[in-house]
C-alpha atoms as a PDB file:
ATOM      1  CA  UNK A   1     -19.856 -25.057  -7.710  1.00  0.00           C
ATOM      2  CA  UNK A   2     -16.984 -23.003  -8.803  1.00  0.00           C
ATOM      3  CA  UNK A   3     -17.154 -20.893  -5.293  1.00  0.00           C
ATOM      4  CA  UNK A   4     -17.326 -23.910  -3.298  1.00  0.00           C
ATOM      5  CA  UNK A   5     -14.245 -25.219  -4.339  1.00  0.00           C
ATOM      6  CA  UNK A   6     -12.648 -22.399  -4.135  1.00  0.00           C
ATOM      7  CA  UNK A   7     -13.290 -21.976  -0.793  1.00  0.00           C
ATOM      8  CA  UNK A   8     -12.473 -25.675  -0.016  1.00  0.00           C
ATOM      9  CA  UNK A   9      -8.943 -25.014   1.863  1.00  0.00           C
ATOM     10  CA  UNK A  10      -8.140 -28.853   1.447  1.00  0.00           C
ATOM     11  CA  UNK A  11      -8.806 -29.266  -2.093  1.00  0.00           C
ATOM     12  CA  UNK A  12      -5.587 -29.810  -3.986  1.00  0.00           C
ATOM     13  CA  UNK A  13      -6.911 -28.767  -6.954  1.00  0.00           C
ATOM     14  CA  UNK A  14      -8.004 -25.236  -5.439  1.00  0.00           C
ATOM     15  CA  UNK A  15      -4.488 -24.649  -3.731  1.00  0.00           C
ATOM     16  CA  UNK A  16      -2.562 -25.520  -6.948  1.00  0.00           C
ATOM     17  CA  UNK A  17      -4.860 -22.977  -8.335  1.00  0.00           C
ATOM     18  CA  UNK A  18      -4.214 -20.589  -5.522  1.00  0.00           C
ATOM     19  CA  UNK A  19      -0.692 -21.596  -6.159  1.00  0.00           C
ATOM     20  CA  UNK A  20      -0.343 -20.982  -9.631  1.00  0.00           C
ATOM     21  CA  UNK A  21      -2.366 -17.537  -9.355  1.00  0.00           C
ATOM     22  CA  UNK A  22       0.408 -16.585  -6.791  1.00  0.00           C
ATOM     23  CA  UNK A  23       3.216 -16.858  -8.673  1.00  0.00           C
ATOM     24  CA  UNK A  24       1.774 -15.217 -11.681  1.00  0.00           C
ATOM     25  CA  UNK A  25       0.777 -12.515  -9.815  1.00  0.00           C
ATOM     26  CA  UNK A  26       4.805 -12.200  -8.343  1.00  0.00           C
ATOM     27  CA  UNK A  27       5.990 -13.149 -11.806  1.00  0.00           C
ATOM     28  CA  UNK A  28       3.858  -9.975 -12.837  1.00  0.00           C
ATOM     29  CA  UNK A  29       4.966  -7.656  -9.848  1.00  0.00           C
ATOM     30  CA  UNK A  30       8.718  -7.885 -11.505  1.00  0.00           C
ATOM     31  CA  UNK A  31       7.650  -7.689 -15.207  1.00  0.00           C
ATOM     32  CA  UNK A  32       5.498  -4.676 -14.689  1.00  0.00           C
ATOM     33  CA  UNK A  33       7.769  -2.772 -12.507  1.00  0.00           C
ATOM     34  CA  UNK A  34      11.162  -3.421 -14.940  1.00  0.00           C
ATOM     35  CA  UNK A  35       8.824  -2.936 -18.807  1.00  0.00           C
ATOM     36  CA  UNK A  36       5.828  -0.986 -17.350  1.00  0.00           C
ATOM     37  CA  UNK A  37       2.309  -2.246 -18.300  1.00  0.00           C
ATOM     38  CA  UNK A  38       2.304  -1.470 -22.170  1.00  0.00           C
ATOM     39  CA  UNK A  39       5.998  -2.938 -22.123  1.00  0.00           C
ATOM     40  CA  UNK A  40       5.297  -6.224 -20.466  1.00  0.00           C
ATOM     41  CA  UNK A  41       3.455  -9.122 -22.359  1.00  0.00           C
ATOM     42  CA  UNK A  42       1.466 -12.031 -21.567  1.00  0.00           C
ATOM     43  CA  UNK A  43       4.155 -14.212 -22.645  1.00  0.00           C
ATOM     44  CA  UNK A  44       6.885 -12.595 -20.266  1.00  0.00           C
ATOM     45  CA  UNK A  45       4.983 -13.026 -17.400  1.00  0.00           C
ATOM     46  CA  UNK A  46       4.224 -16.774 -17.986  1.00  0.00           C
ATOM     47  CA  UNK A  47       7.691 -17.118 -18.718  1.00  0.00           C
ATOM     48  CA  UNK A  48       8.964 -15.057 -15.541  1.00  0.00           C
ATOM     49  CA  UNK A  49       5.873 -17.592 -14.006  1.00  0.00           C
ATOM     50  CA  UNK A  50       7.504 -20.921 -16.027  1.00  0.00           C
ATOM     51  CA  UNK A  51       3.712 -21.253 -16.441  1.00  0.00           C
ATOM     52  CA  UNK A  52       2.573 -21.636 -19.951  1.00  0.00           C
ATOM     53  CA  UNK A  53      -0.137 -19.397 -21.684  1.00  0.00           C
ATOM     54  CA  UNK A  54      -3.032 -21.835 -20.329  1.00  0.00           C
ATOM     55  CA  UNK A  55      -2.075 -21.186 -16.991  1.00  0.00           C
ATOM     56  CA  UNK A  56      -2.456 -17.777 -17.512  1.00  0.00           C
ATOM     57  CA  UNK A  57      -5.514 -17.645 -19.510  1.00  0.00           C
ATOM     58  CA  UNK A  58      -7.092 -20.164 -16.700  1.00  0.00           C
ATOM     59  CA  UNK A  59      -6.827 -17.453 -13.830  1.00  0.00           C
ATOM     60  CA  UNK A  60      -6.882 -14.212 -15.939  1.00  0.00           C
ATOM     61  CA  UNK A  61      -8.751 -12.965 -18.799  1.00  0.00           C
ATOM     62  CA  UNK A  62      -6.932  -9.963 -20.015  1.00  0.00           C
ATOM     63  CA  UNK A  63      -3.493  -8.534 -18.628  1.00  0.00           C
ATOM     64  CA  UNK A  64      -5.479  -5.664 -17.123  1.00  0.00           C
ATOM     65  CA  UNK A  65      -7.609  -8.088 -15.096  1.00  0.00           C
ATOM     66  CA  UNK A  66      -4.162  -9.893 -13.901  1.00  0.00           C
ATOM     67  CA  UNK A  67      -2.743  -5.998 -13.244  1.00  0.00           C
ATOM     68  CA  UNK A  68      -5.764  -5.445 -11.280  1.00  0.00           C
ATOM     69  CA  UNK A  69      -5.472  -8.441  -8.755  1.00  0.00           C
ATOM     70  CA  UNK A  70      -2.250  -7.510  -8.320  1.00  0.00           C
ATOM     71  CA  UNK A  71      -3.009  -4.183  -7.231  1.00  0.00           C
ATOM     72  CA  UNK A  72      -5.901  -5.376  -5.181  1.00  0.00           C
ATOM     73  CA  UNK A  73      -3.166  -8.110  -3.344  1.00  0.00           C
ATOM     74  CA  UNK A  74      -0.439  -4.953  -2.676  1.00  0.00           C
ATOM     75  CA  UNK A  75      -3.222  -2.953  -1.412  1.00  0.00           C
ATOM     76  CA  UNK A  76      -4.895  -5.500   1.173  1.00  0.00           C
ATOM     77  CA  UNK A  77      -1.398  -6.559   1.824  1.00  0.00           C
ATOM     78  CA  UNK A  78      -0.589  -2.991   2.417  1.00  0.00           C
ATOM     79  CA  UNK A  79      -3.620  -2.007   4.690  1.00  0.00           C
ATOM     80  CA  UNK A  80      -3.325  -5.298   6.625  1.00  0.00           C
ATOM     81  CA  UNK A  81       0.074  -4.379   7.753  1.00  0.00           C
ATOM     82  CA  UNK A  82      -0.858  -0.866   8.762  1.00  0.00           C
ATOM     83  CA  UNK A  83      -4.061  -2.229  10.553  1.00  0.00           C
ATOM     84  CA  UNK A  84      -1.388  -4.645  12.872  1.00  0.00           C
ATOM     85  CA  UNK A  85       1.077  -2.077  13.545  1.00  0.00           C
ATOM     86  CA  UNK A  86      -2.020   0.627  14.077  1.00  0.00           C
ATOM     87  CA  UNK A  87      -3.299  -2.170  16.573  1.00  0.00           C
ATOM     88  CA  UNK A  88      -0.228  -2.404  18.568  1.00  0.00           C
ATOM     89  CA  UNK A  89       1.228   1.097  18.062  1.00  0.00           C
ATOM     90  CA  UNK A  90      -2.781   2.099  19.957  1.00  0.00           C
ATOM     91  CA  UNK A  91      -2.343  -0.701  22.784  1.00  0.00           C
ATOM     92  CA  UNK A  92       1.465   0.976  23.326  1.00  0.00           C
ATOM     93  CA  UNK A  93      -0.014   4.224  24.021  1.00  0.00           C
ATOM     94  CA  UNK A  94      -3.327   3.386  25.466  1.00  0.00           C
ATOM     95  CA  UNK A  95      -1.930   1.039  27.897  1.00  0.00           C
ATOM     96  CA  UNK A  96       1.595   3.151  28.615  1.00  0.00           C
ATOM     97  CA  UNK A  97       2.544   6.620  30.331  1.00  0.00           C
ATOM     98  CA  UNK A  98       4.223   8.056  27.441  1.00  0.00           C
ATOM     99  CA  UNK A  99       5.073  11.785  27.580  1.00  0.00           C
ATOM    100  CA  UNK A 100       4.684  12.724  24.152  1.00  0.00           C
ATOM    101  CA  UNK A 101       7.447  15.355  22.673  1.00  0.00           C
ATOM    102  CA  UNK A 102       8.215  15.851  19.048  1.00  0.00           C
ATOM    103  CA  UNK A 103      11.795  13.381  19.453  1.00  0.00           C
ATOM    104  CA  UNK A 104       9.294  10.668  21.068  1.00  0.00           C
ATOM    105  CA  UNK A 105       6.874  11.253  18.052  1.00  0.00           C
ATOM    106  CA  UNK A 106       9.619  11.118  15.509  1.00  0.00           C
ATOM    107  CA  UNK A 107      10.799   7.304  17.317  1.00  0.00           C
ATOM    108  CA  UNK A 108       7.294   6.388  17.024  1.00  0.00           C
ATOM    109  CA  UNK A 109       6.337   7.455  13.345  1.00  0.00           C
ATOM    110  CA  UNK A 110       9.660   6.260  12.015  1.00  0.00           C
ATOM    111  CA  UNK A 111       8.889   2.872  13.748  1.00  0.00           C
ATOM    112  CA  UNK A 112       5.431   2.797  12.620  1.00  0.00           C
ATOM    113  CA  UNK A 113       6.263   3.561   8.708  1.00  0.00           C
ATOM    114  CA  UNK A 114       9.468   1.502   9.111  1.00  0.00           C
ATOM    115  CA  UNK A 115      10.641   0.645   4.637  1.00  0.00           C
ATOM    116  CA  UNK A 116       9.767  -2.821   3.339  1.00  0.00           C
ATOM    117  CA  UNK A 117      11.849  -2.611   1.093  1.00  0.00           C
ATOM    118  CA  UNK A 118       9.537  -2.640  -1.668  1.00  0.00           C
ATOM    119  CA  UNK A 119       8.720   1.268  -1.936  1.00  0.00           C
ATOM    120  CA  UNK A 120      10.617   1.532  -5.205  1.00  0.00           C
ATOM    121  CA  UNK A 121       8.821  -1.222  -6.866  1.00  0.00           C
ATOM    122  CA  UNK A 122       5.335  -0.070  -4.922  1.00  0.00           C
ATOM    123  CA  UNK A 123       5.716   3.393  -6.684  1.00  0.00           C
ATOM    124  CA  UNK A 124       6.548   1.757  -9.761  1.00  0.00           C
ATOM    125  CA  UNK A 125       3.078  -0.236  -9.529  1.00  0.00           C
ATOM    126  CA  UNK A 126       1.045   3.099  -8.626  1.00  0.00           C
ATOM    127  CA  UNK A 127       2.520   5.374 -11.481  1.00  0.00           C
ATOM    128  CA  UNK A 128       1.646   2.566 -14.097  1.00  0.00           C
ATOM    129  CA  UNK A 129      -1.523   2.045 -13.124  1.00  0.00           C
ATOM    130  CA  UNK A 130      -2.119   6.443 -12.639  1.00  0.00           C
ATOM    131  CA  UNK A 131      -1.083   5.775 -16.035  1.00  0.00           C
ATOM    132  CA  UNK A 132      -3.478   3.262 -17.086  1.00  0.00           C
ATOM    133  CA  UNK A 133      -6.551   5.144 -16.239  1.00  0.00           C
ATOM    134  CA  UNK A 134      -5.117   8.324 -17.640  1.00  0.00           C
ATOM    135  CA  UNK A 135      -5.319   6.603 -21.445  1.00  0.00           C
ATOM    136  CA  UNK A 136      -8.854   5.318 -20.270  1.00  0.00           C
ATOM    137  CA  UNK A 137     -10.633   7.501 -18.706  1.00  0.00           C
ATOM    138  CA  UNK A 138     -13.894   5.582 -18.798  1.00  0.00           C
ATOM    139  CA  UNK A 139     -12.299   1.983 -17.998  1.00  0.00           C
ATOM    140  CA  UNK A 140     -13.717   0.140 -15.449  1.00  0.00           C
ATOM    141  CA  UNK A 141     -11.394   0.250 -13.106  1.00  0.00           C
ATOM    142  CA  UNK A 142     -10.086   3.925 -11.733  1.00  0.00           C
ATOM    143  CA  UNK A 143      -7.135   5.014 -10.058  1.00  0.00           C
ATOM    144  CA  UNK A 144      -9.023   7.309  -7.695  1.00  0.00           C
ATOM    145  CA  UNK A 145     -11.513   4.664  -6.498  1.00  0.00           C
ATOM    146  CA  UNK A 146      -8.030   2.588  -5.228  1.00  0.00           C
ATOM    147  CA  UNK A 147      -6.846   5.484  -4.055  1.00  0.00           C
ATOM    148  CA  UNK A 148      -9.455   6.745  -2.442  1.00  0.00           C
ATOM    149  CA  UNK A 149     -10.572   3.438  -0.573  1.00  0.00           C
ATOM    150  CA  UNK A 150      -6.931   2.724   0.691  1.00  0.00           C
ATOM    151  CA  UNK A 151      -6.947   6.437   2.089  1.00  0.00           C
ATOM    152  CA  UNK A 152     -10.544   6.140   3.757  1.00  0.00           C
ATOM    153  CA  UNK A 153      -8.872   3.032   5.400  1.00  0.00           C
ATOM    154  CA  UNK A 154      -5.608   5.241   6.214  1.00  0.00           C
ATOM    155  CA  UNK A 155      -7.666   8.048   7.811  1.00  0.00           C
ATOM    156  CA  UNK A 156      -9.386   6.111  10.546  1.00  0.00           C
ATOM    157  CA  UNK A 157      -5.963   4.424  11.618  1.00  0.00           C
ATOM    158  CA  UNK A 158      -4.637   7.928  11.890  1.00  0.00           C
ATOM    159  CA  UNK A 159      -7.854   9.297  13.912  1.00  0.00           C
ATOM    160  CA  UNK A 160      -7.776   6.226  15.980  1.00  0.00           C
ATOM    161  CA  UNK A 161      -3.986   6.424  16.787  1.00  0.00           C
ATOM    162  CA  UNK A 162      -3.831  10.418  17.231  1.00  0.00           C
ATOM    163  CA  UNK A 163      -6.773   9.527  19.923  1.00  0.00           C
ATOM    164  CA  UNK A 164      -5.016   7.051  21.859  1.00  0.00           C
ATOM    165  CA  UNK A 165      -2.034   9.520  22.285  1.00  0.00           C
ATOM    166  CA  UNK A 166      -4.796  11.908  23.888  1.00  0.00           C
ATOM    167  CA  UNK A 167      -4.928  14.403  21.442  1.00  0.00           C
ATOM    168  CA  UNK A 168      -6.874  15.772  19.012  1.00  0.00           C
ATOM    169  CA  UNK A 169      -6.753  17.796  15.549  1.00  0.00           C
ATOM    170  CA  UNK A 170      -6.946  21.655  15.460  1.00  0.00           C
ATOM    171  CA  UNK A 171      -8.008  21.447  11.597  1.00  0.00           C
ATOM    172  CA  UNK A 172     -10.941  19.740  10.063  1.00  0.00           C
ATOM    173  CA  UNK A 173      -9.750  16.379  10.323  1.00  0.00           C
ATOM    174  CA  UNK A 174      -9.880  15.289   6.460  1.00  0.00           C
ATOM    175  CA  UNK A 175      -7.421  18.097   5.655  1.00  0.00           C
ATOM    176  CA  UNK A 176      -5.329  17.234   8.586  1.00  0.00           C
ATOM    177  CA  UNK A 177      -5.185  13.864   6.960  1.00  0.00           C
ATOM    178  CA  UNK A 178      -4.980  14.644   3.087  1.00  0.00           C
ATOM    179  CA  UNK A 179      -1.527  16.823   4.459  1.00  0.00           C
ATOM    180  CA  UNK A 180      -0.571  13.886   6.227  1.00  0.00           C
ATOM    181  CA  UNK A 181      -0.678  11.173   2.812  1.00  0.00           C
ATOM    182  CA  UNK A 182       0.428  14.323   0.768  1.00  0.00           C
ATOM    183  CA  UNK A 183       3.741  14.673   3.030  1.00  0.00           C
ATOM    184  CA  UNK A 184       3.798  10.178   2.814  1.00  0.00           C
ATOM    185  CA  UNK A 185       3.660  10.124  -0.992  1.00  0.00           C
ATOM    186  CA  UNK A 186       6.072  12.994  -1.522  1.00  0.00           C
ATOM    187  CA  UNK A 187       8.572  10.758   0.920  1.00  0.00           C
ATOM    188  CA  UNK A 188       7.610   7.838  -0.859  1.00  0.00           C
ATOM    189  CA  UNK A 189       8.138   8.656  -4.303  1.00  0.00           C
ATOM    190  CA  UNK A 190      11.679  10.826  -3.378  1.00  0.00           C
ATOM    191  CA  UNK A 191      12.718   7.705  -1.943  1.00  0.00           C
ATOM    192  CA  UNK A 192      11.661   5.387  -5.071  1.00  0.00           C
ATOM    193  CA  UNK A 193      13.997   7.935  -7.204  1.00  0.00           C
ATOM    194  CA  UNK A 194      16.587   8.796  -4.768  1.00  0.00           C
ATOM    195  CA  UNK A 195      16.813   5.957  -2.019  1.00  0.00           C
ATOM    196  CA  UNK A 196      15.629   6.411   1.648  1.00  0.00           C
ATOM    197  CA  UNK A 197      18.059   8.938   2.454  1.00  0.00           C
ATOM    198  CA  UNK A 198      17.448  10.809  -0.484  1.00  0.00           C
ATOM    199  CA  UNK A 199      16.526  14.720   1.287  1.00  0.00           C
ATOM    200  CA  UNK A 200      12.333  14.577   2.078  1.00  0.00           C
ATOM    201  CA  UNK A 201      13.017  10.401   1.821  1.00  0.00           C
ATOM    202  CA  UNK A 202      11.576   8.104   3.896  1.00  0.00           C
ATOM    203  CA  UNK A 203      14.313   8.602   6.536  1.00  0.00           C
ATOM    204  CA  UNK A 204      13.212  11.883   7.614  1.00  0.00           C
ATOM    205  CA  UNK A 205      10.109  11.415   7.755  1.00  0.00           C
ATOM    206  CA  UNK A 206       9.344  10.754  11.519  1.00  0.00           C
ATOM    207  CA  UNK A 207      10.789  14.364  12.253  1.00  0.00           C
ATOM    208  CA  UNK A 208       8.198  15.569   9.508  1.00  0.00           C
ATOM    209  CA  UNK A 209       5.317  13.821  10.741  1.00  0.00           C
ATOM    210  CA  UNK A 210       5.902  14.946  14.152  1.00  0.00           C
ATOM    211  CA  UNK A 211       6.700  18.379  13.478  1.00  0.00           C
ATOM    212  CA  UNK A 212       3.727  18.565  11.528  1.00  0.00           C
ATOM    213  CA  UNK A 213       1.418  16.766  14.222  1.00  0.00           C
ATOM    214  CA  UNK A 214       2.132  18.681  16.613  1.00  0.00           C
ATOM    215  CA  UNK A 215       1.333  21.674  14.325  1.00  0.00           C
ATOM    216  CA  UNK A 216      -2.222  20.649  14.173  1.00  0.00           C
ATOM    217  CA  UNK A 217      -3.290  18.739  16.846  1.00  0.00           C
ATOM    218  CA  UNK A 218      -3.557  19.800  20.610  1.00  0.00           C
ATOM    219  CA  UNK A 219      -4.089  17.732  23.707  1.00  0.00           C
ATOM    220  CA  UNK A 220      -7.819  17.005  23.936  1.00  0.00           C
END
């Protein structure tokens, strides 16, 4: 019963609940990122919210479960954006005589990867919950098993866009890709501390991605 209203789009009752879920999980994107997870309480997030503790206790059981569904949220939200801009960067290049050079490259992986705006508060999110799993080891939720399904997800949008431009890697492809996230997260978390034109930021990062590309790829 308690899956079919949920599912019910109409219901009022399920998109209050929908509703209320929402802005506790926002509520708890701020908290988290400004005390941290052992700083920030069930009470401050209701009260971020302006929900009261039985609001919170009817969505969430713990504030890991609430910490979790709002990783789960950034990530979809995360690999749903990358799957658009995957979709139309692979119909540019599919469908268009581009010549590729390492200055057209650059253009294109600086316009794919274009800031949110949220990288600082993203990184934030990450490290607490690297954190989290580091002081339980055997909880039931790991950092590595996010990780390593958002990457999986990464690695075919990479393979599927590096085919479209007609080439191909030179290395076995996984290691062409862990290089690839390695030289992301390093721009990621340089720009979290220093700002996106901190040096190995976000804003260089098109010239690095296509001076590394066309390091190990060829045309196929």
């Amino acid at each position: 019963m308690f899956e079919e209203i949920s599912a019910n789009e109409t219901d009022p009752v399920s998109a209050r609940r929908r509703e209320t879920r929402s802005r506790l999980l926002d509520a708890a994107t701020d908290v988290f990122t400004e005390l941290g997870f052992q700083g920030a309480s069930i009470e401050r997030i209701c009260a971020r919210a302006e929900f009261t503790r039985g609001a919170f206790y009817s969505n969430f059981s713990t504030k890991e479960e609430l910490f979790i569904a709002l990783l789960e949220r950034e990530y979809e939200a995360r690999a749903h954006l990358i799957r658009a801009r995957a979709a139309a960067l692979t119909t540019y290049l599919t469908d268009t005589e581009v010549e590729l050079s390492p200055q057209s490259v650059a253009s294109i992986v600086t316009e794919f990867l274009a800031p949110l705006g949220q990288e600082a508060s993203w990184f934030t999110l990450e490290t607490e919950f690297l954190l989290m799993t580091l002081r339980d080891p055997a909880g039931p939720v790991q950092y590595s098993d996010f990780k390593s399904q958002f990457r999986d997800e990464l690695n075919a949008v990479v393979e599927g866009i590096v085919h479209a431009a007609g080439r191909r890697f030179t290395i076995d492809p996984n290691r062409a890709l862990t290089i690839l996230a390695s030289v992301y997260e390093r721009a990621i978390r340089a720009s979290a501390l220093g700002g996106l034109e901190a040096p190995e930021g976000l804003a260089g990062l098109g010239e690095s991605f296509a001076e590394l590309l066309f390091a190990i790829t060829e045309c196929a």
